[in-house]
Protein backbone atom coordinates (compact mmCIF):
# COMPACT_ATOMS: atom_id res chain seq x y z
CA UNK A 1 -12.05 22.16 -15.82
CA UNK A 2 -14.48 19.54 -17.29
CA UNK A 3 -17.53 19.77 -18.54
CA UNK A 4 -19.96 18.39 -21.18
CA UNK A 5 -21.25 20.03 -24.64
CA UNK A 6 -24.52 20.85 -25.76
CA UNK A 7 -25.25 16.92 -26.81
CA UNK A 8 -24.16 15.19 -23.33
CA UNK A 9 -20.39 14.34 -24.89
CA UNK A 10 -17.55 15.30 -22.78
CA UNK A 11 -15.87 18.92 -24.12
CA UNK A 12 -12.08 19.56 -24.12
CA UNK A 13 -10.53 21.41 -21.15
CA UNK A 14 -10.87 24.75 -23.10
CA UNK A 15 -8.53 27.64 -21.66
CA UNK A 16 -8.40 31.35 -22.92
CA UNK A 17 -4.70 32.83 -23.08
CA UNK A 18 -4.72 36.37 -23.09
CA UNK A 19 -1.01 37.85 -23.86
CA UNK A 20 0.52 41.32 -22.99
CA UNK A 21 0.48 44.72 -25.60
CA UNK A 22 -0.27 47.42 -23.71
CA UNK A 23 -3.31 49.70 -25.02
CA UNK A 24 -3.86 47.04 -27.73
CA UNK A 25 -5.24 44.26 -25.28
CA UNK A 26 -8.31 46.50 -25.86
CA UNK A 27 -8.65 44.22 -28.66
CA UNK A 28 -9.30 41.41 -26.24
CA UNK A 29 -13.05 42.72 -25.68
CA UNK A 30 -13.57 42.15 -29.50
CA UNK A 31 -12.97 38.49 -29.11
CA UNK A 32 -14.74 38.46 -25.90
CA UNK A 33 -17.99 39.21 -28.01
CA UNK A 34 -17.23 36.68 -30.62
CA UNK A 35 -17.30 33.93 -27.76
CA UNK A 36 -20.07 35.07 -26.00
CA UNK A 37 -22.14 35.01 -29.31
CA UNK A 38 -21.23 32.19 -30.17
CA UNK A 39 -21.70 30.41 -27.04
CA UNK A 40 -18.02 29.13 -26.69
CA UNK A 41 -17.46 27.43 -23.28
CA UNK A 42 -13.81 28.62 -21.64
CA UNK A 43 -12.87 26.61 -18.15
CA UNK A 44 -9.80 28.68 -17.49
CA UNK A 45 -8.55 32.25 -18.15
CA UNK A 46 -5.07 33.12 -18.32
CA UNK A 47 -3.52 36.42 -18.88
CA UNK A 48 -0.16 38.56 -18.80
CA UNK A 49 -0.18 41.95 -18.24
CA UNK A 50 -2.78 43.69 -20.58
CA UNK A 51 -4.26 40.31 -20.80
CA UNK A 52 -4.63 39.95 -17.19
CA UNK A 53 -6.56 42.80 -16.66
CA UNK A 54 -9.10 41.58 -19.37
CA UNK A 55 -8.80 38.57 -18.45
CA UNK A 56 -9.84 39.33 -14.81
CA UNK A 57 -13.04 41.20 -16.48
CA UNK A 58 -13.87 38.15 -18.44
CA UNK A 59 -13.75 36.00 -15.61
CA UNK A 60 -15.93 37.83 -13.42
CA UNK A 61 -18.45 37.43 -16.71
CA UNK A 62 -19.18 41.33 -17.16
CA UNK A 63 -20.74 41.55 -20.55
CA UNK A 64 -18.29 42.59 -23.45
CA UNK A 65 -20.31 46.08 -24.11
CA UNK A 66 -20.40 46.24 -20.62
CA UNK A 67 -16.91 46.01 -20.52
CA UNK A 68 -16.27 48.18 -23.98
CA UNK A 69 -18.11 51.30 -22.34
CA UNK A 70 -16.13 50.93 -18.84
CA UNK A 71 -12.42 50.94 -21.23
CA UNK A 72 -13.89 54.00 -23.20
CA UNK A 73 -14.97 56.23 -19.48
CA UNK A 74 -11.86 54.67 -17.58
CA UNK A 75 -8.82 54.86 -19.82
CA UNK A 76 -7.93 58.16 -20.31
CA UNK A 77 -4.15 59.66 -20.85
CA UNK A 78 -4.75 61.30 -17.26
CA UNK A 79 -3.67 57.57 -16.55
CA UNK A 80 -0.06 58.02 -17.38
CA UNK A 81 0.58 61.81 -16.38
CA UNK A 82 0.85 60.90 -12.47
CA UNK A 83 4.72 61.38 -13.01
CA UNK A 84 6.83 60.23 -9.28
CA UNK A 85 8.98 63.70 -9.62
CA UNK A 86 11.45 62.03 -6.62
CA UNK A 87 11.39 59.32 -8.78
CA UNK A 88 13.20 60.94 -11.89
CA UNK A 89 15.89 62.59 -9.10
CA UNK A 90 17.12 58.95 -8.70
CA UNK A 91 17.70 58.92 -12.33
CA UNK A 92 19.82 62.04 -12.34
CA UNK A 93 21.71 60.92 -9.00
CA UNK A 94 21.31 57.22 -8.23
CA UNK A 95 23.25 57.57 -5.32
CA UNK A 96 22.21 59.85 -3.80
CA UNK A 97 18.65 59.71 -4.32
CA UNK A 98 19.06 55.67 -3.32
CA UNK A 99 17.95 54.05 -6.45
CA UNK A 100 16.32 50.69 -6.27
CA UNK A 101 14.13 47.97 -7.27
CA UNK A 102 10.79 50.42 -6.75
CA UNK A 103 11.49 52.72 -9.29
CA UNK A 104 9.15 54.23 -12.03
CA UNK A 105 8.55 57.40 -13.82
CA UNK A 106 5.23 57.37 -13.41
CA UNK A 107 3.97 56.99 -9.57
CA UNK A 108 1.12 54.18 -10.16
CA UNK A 109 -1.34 55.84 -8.24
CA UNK A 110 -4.11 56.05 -10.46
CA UNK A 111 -3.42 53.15 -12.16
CA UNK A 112 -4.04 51.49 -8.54
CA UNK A 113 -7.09 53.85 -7.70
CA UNK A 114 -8.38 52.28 -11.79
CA UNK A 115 -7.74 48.79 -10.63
CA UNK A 116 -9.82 49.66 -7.16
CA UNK A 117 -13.09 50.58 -8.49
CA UNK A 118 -13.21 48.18 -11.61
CA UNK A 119 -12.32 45.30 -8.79
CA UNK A 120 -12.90 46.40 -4.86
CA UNK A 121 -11.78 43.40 -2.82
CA UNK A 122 -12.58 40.87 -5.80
CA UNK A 123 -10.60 37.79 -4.78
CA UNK A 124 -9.43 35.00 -7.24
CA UNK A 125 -11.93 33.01 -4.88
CA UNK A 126 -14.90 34.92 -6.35
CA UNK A 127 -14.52 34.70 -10.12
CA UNK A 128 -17.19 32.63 -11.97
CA UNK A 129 -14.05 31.11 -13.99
CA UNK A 130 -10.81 30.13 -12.69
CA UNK A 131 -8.44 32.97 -13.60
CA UNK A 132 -4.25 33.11 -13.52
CA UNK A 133 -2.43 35.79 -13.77
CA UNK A 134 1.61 35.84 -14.86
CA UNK A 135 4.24 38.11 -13.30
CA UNK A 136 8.13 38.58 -13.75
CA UNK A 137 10.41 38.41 -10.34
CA UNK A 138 12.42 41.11 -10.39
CA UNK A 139 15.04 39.93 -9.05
CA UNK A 140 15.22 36.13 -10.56
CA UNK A 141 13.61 36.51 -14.18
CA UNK A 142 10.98 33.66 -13.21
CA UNK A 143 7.37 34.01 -14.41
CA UNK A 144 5.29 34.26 -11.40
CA UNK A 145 1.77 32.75 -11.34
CA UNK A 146 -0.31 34.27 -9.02
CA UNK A 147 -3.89 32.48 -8.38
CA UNK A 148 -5.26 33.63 -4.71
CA UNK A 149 -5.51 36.63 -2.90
CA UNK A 150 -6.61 40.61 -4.05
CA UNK A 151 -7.05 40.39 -7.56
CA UNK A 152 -6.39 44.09 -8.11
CA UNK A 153 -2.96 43.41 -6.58
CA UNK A 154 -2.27 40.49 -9.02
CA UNK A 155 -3.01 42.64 -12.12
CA UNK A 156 -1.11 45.67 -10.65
CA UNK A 157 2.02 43.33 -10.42
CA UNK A 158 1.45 41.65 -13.83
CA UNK A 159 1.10 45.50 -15.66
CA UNK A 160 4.11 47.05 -13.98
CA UNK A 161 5.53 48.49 -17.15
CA UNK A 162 9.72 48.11 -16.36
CA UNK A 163 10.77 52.26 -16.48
CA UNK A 164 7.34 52.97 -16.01
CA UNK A 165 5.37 51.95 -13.31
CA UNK A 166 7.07 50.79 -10.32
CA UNK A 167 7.14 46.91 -9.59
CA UNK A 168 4.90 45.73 -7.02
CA UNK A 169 5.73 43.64 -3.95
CA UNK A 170 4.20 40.31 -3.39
CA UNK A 171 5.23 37.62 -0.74
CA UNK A 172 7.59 39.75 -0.57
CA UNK A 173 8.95 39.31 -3.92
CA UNK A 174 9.20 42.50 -6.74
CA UNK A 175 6.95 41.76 -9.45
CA UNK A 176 6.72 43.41 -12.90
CA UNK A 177 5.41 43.21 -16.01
CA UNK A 178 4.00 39.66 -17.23
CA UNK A 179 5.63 40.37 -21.04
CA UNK A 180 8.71 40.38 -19.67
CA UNK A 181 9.01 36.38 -18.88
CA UNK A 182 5.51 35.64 -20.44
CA UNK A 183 4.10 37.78 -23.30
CA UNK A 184 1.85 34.92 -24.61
CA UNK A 185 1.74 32.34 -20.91
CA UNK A 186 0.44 29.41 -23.25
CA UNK A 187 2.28 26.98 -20.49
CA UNK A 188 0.79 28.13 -18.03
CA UNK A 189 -2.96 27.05 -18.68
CA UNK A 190 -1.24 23.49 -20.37
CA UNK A 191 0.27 22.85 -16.59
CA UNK A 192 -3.56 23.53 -15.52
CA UNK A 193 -4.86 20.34 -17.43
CA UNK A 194 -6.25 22.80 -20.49
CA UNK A 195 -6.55 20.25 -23.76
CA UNK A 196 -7.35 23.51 -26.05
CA UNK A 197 -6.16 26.77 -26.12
CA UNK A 198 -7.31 29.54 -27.67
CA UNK A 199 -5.18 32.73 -27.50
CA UNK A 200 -4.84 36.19 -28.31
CA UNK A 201 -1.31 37.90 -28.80
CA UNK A 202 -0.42 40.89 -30.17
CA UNK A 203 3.39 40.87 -32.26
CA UNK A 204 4.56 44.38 -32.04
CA UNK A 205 5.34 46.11 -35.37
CA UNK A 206 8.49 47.75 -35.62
CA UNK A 207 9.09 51.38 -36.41
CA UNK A 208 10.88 52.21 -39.46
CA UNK A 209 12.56 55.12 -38.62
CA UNK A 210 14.51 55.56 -35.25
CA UNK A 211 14.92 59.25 -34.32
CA UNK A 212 15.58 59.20 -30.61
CA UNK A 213 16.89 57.01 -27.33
CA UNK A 214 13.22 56.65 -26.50
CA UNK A 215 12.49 55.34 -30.09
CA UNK A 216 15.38 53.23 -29.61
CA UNK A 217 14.71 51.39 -26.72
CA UNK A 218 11.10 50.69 -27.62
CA UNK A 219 12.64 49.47 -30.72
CA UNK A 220 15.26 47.08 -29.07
CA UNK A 221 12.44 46.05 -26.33
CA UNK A 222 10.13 45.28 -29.55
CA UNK A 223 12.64 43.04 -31.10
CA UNK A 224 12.94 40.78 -27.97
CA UNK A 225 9.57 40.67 -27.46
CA UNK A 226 8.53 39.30 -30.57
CA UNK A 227 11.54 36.57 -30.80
CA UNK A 228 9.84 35.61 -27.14
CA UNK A 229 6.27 35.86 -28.31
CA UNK A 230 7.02 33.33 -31.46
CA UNK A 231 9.10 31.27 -29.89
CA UNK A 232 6.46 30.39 -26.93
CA UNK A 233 3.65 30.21 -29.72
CA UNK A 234 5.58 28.21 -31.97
CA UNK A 235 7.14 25.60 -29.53
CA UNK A 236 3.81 25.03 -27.39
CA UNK A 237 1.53 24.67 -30.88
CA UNK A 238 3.89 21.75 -31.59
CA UNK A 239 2.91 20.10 -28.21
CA UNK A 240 1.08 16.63 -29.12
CA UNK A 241 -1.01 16.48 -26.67
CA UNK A 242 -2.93 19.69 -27.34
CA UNK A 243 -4.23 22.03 -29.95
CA UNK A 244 -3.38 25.42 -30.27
CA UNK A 245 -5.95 28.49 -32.16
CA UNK A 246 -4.11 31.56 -32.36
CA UNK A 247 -5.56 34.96 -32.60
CA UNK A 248 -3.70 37.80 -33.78
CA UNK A 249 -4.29 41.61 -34.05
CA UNK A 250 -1.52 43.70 -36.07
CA UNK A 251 -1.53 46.98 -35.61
CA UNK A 252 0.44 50.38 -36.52
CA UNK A 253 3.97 50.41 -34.88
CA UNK A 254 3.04 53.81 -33.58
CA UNK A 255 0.06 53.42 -31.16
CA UNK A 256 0.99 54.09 -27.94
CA UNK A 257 -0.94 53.20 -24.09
CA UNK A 258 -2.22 57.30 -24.69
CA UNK A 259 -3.93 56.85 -27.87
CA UNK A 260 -7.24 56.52 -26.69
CA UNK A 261 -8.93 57.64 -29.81
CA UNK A 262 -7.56 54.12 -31.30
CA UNK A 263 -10.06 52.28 -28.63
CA UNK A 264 -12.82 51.81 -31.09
CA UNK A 265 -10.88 50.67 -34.02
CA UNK A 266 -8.79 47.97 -31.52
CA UNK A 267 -12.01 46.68 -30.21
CA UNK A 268 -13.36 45.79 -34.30
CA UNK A 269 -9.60 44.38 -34.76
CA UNK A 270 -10.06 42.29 -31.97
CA UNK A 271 -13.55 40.92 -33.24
CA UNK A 272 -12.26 40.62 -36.79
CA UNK A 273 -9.10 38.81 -35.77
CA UNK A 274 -11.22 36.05 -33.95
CA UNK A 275 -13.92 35.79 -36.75
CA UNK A 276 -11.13 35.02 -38.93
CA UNK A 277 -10.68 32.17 -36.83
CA UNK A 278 -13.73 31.08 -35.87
CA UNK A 279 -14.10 27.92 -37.90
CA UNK A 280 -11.25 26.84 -36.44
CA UNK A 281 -12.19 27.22 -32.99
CA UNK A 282 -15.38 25.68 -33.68
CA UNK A 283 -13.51 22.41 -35.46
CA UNK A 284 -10.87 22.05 -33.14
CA UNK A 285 -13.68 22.15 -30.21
CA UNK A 286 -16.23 19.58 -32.24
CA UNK A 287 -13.40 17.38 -33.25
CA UNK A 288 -10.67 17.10 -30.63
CA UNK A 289 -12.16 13.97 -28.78
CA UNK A 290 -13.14 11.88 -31.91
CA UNK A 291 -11.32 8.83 -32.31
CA UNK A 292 -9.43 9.78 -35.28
CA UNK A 293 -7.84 13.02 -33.52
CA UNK A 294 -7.05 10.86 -30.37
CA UNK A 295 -5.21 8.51 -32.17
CA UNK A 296 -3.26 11.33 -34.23
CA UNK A 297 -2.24 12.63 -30.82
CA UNK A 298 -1.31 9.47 -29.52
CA UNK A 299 1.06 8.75 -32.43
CA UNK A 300 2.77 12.25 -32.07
CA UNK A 301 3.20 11.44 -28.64
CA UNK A 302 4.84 8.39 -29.24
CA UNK A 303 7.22 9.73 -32.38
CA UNK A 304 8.16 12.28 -30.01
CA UNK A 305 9.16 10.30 -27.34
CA UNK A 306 11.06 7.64 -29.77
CA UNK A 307 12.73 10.90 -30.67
CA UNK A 308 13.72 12.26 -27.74
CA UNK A 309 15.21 8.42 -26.20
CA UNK A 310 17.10 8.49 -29.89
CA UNK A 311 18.46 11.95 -29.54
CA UNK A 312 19.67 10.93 -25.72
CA UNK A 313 21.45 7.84 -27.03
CA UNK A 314 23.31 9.55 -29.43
CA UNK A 315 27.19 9.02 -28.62
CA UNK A 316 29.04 12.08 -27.26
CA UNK A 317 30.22 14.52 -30.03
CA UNK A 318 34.27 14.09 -30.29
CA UNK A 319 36.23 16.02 -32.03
């Protein structure tokens, strides 16, 4: 993950962290053109759900518009009409329809035939940048980095909305939705060596009125994912040993993965989002190796380690 800038001196380890959002990760191809214009050098790619499949694209270095006119051909709200009629049976008798871990409404089919043509028999072998994609097991809550092998079955397993599409099996393992455990997988590139992260999440608005169990659920599924997407945002930006840019596109509480006439709009909120932050990117990249930074890093390091032996040789608490 090395490599030199434009004058001979050695670059940060630069990693891009795409996070999860459903139909709003379109976004991701407005910062893709931001980078590419501007020349910006990424080592590593690493994306949950949404994030993974653009991430995958980004890796394989198809170019943004490229990318923008597949989306606008390819997503289409024929995507999530494939309903898995046997499926909804098991809802209405779980026993005796034999409910289980491979359950969605929706049957995944085209999804999977999508994921096919965009990526054939890509393997994680044959991307031009180093790409990880995050998972949830089923069955243990762990996030699940997957980084060899079909790269159309990674993404499948990373996008598997939970209610929605079914999970996908893995080493033999059910895998789901990457937002679940990761919605922003920031770790993930740090335990790759990456000294500078930029990322792109997506905090989900809430909606203001709630006027059905649908509604309800999204709302309650909403609420945890945002105290998850802070809380891995805030704790890794504190890390000492790296530096954090965060992108973010806000958008209306009441887009949903069938509003394809949004597509357009996400793709300039994506672009916007990163131009907003493109002098820090560009600061953060010129600056992170200069002496002064190093030693500012070094220093954090070291309070932070005073801290923690301080904190461990407190005495027990006794009431």
């Amino acid at each position: 993950m090395m490599g030199l800038s434009r004058n001979g001196s050695r670059r940060p380890r630069t990693a891009l962290v795409l996070g999860a959002g459903g139909i709003k990760t379109v976004s991701h191809i407005g910062l893709f053109k931001v980078l590419r214009r501007e020349g910006i050098e990424i080592d590593l790619v690493v994306g949950s759900s949404g994030g993974a499949l653009f991430g995958a694209a980004y890796s394989l270095g198809t170019d943004p518009d490229v990318l923008e006119q597949m989306v606008r051909r390819y997503w289409r709200k024929e995507l999530f009409r494939d309903y898995g009629y046997s499926q909804l049976l098991k809802m209405l008798s779980p026993r005796m329809f034999r409910f289980d871990e491979n359950f969605g409404v929706l049957k995944g089919e085209s999804m999977q035939r999508l994921l096919g043509r965009m990526l054939g028999r890509t393997t994680f072998e044959d991307l031009a940048i180093p790409l990880r994609v995050v998972a949830t097991d089923l069955q243990t809550g762990d996030a699940v980095v997957l980084r060899e092998g079909s790269v159309a079955e990674a993404i499948r397993a990373s996008i598997a909305i939970p209610i929605l599409l079914p999970p996908y099996r893995v080493d033999g393992r059910w895998l789901l939705d990457g937002a679940v455990s990761s919605p922003l997988p920031i770790e993930h590139a740090i335990a790759e060596g990456a000294e500078v992260i930029i990322s792109m999440g997506f905090p989900s608005a809430l909606h203001s009125r709630i006027d059905g169990p649908l509604r309800l659920v999204t709302q309650l599924m909403r609420i945890t994912g945002n105290r998850l997407y802070h809380a891995e945002l805030a704790y890794h930006a504190r890390n000492p040993a790296i530096e954090v840019v965060p992108v973010e596109v806000h958008c209306d509480a009441n887009i949903g993965m069938r509003d394809v006439h949004e597509i357009p709009q996400l793709i300039v909120a994506g672009e916007e989002a990163a131009e907003r932050q493109l002098d820090d990117i560009r600061r953060t990249l010129a600056e992170f190796h200069r002496p002064r930074n190093r030693a500012k890093r070094h220093i954090r390091m070291s309070m932070r380690r005073a801290l923690r032996t301080a904190v461990a040789e407190l005495p027990p608490y006794d009431r």
